[in-house]
N, C-alpha and C. Protein backbone atom coordinates (compact mmCIF):
# COMPACT_ATOMS: atom_id res chain seq x y z
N UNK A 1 -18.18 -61.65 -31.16
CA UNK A 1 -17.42 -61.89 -29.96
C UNK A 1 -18.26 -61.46 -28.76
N UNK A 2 -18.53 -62.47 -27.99
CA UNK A 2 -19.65 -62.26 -26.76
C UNK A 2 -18.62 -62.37 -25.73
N UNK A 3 -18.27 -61.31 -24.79
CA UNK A 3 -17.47 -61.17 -23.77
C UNK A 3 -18.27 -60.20 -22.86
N UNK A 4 -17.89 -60.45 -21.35
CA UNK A 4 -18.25 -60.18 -20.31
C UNK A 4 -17.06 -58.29 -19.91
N UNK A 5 -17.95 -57.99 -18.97
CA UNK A 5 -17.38 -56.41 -19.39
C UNK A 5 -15.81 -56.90 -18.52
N UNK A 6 -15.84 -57.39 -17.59
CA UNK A 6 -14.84 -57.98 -17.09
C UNK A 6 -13.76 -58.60 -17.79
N UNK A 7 -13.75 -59.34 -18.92
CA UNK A 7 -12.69 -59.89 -19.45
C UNK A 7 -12.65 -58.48 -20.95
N UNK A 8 -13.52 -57.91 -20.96
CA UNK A 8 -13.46 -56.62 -22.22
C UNK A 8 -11.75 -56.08 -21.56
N UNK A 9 -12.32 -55.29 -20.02
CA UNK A 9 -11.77 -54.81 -19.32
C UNK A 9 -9.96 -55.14 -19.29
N UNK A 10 -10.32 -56.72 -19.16
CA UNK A 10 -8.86 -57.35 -18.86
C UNK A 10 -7.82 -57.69 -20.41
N UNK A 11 -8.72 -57.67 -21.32
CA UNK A 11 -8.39 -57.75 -22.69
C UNK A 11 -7.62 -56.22 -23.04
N UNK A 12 -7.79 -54.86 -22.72
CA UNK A 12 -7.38 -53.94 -23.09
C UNK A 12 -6.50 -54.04 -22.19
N UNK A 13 -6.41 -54.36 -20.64
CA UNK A 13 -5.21 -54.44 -19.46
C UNK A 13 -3.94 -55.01 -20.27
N UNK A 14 -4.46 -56.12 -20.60
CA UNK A 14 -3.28 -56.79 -21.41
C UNK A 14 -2.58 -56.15 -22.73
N UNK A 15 -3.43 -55.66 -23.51
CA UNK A 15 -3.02 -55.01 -24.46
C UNK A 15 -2.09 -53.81 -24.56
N UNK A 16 -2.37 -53.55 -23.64
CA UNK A 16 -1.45 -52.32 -23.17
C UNK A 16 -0.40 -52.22 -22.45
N UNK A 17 -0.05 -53.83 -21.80
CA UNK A 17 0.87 -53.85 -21.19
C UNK A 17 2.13 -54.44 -22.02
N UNK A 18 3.31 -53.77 -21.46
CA UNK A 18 4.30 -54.00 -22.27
C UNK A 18 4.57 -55.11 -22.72
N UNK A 19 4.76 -56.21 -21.15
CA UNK A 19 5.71 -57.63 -21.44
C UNK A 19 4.17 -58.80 -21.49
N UNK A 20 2.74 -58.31 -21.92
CA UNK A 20 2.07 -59.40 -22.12
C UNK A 20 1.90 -59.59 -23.63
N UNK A 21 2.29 -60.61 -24.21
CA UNK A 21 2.10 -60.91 -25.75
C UNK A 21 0.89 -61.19 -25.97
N UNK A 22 0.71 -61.22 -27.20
CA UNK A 22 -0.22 -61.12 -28.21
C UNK A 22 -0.59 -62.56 -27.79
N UNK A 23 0.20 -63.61 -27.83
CA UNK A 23 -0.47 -65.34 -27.75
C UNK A 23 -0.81 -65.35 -26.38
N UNK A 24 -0.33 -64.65 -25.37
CA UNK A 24 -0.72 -64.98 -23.98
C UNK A 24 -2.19 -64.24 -23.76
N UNK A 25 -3.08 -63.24 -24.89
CA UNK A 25 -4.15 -62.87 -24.86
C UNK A 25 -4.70 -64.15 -25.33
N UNK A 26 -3.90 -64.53 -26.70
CA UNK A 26 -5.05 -65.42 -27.20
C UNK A 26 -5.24 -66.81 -26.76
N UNK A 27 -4.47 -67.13 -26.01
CA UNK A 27 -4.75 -68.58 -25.18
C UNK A 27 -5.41 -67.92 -24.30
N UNK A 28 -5.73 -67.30 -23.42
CA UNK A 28 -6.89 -66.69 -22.44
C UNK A 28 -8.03 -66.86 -23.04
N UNK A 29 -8.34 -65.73 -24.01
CA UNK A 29 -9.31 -65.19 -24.28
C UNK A 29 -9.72 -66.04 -25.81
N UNK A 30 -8.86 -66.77 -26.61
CA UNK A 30 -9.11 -67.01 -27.72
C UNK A 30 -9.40 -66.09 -28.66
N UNK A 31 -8.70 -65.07 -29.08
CA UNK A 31 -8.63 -63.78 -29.87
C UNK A 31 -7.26 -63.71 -30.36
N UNK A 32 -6.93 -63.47 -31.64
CA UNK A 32 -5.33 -63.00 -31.87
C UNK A 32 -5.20 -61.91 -32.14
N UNK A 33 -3.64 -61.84 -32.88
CA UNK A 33 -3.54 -60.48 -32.72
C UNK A 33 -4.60 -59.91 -33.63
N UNK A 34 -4.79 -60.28 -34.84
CA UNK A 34 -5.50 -59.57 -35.53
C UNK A 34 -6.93 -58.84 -34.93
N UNK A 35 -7.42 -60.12 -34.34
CA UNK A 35 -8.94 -59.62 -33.53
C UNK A 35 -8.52 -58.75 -32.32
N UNK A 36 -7.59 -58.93 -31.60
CA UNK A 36 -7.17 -57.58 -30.40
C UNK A 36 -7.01 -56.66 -31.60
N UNK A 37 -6.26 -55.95 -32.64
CA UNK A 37 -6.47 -55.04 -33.33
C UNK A 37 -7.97 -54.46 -33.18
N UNK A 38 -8.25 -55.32 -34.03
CA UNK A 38 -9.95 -54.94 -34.11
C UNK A 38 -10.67 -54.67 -32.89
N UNK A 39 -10.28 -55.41 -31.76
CA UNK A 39 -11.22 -55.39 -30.52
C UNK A 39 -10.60 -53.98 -30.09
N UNK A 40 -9.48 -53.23 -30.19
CA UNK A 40 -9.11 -52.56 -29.77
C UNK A 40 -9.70 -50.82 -30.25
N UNK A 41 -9.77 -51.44 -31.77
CA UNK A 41 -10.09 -50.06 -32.11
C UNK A 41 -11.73 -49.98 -32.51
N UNK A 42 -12.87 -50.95 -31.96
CA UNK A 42 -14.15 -50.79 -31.55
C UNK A 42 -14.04 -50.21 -30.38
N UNK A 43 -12.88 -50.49 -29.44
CA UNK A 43 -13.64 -50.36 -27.81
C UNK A 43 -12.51 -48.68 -27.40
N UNK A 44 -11.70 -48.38 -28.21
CA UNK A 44 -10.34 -47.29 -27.55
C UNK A 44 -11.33 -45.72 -28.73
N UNK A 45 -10.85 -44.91 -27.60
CA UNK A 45 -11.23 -43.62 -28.91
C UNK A 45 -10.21 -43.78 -29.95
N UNK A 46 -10.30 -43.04 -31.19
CA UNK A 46 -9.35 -42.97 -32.04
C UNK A 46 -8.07 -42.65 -31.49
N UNK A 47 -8.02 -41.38 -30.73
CA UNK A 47 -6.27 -40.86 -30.55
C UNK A 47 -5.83 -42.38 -29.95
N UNK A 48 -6.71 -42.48 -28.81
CA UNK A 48 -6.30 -43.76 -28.15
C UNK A 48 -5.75 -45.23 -28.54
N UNK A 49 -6.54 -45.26 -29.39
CA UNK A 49 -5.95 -46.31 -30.52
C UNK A 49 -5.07 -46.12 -31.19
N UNK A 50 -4.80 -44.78 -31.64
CA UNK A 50 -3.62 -44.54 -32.58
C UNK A 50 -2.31 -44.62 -31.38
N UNK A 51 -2.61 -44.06 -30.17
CA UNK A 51 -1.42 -44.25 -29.46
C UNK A 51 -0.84 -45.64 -29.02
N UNK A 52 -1.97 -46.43 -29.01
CA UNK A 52 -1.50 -47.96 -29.00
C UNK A 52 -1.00 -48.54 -29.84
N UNK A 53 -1.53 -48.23 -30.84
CA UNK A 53 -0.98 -49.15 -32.38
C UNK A 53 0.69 -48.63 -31.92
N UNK A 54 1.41 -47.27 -31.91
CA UNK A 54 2.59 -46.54 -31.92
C UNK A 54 3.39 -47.31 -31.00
N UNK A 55 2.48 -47.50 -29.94
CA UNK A 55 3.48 -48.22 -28.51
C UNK A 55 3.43 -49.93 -29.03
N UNK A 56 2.72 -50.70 -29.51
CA UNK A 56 2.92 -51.92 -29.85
C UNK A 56 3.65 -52.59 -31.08
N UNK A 57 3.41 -51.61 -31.98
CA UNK A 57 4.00 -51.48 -33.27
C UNK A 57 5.80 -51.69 -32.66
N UNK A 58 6.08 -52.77 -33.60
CA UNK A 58 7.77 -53.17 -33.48
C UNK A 58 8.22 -53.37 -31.77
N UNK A 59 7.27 -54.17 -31.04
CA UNK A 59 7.55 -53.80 -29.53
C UNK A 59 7.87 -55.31 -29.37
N UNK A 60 9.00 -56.03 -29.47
CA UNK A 60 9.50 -57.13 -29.59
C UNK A 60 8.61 -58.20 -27.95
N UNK A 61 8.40 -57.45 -27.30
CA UNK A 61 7.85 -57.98 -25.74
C UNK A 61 6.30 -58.08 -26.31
N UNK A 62 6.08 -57.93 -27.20
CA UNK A 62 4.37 -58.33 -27.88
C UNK A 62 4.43 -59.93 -28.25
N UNK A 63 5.49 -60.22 -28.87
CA UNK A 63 5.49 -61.69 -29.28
C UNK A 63 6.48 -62.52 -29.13
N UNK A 64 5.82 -63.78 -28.78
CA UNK A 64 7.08 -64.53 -27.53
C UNK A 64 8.24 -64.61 -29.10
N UNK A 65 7.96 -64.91 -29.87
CA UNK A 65 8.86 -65.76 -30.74
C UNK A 65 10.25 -64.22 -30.84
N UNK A 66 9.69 -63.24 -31.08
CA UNK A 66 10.60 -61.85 -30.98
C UNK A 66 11.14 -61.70 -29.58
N UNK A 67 10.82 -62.05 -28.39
CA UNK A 67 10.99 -62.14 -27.25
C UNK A 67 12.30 -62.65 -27.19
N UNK A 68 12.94 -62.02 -26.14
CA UNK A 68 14.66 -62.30 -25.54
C UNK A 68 14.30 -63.16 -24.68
N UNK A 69 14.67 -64.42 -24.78
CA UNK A 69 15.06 -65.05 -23.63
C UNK A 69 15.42 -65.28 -22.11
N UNK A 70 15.65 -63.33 -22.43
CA UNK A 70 15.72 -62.85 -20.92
C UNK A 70 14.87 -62.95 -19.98
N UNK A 71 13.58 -62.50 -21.11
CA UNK A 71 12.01 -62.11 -20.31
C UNK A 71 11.59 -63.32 -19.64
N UNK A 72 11.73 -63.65 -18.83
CA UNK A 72 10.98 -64.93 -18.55
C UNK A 72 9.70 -65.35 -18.00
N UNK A 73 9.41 -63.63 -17.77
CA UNK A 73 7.40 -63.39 -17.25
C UNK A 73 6.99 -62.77 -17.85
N UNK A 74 5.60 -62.45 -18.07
CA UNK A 74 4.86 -61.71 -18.34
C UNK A 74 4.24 -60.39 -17.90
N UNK A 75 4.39 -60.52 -16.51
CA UNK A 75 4.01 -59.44 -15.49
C UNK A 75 5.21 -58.85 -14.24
N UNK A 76 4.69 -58.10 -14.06
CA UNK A 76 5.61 -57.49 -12.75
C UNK A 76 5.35 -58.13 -11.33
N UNK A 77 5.60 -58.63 -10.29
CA UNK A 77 4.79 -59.21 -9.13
C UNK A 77 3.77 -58.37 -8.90
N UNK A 78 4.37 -56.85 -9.04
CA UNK A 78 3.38 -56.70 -8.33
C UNK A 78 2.15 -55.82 -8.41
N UNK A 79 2.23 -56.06 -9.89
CA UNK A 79 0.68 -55.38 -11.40
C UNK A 79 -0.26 -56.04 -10.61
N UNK A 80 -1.07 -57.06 -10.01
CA UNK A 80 -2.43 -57.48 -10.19
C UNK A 80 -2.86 -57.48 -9.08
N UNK A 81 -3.57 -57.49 -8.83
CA UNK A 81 -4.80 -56.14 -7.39
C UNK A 81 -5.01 -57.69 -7.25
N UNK A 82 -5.05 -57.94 -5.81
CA UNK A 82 -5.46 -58.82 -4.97
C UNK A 82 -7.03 -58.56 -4.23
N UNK A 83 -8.04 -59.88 -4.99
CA UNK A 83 -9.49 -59.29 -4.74
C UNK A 83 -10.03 -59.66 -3.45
């Protein structure tokens, strides 16, 4: 996986955020969940990783298909830094 430190960067942003799923990484970036696993725990220290797996693990806002109907975005307005 040849990625730019910039989308590394934006790949863990996402990962960590609550209401961005797993398919909305991998239509970006072309990675699923399995490879964000993996990408996650090459690039996070261990505790760090272990605290992610804990927060994503059973987190229904990871995957649209588990997703409420409610959610109807992905982001908050006003998460993304205007460059």
């Amino acid at each position: 996986m040849s990625l730019l430190m910039d989308e590394e960067s934006r790949i863990i942003e996402m990962a960590w955020e609550d209401r961005t799923p797993f398919e909305a990484i991998e239509k970006q970036f072309g990675i699923n969940e399995t490879e964000v696993i993996k990408f996650m725990r090459s690039r996070l220290k261990p505790r760090s990783f272990r605290r992610w797996r804990e927060r994503v693990s059973g987190r229904s806002t990871k995957h649209l298909k588990l997703r409420s109907p409610d959610v109807i975005r992905s982001h908050c307005p006003t998460q993304y830094k205007h460059r």
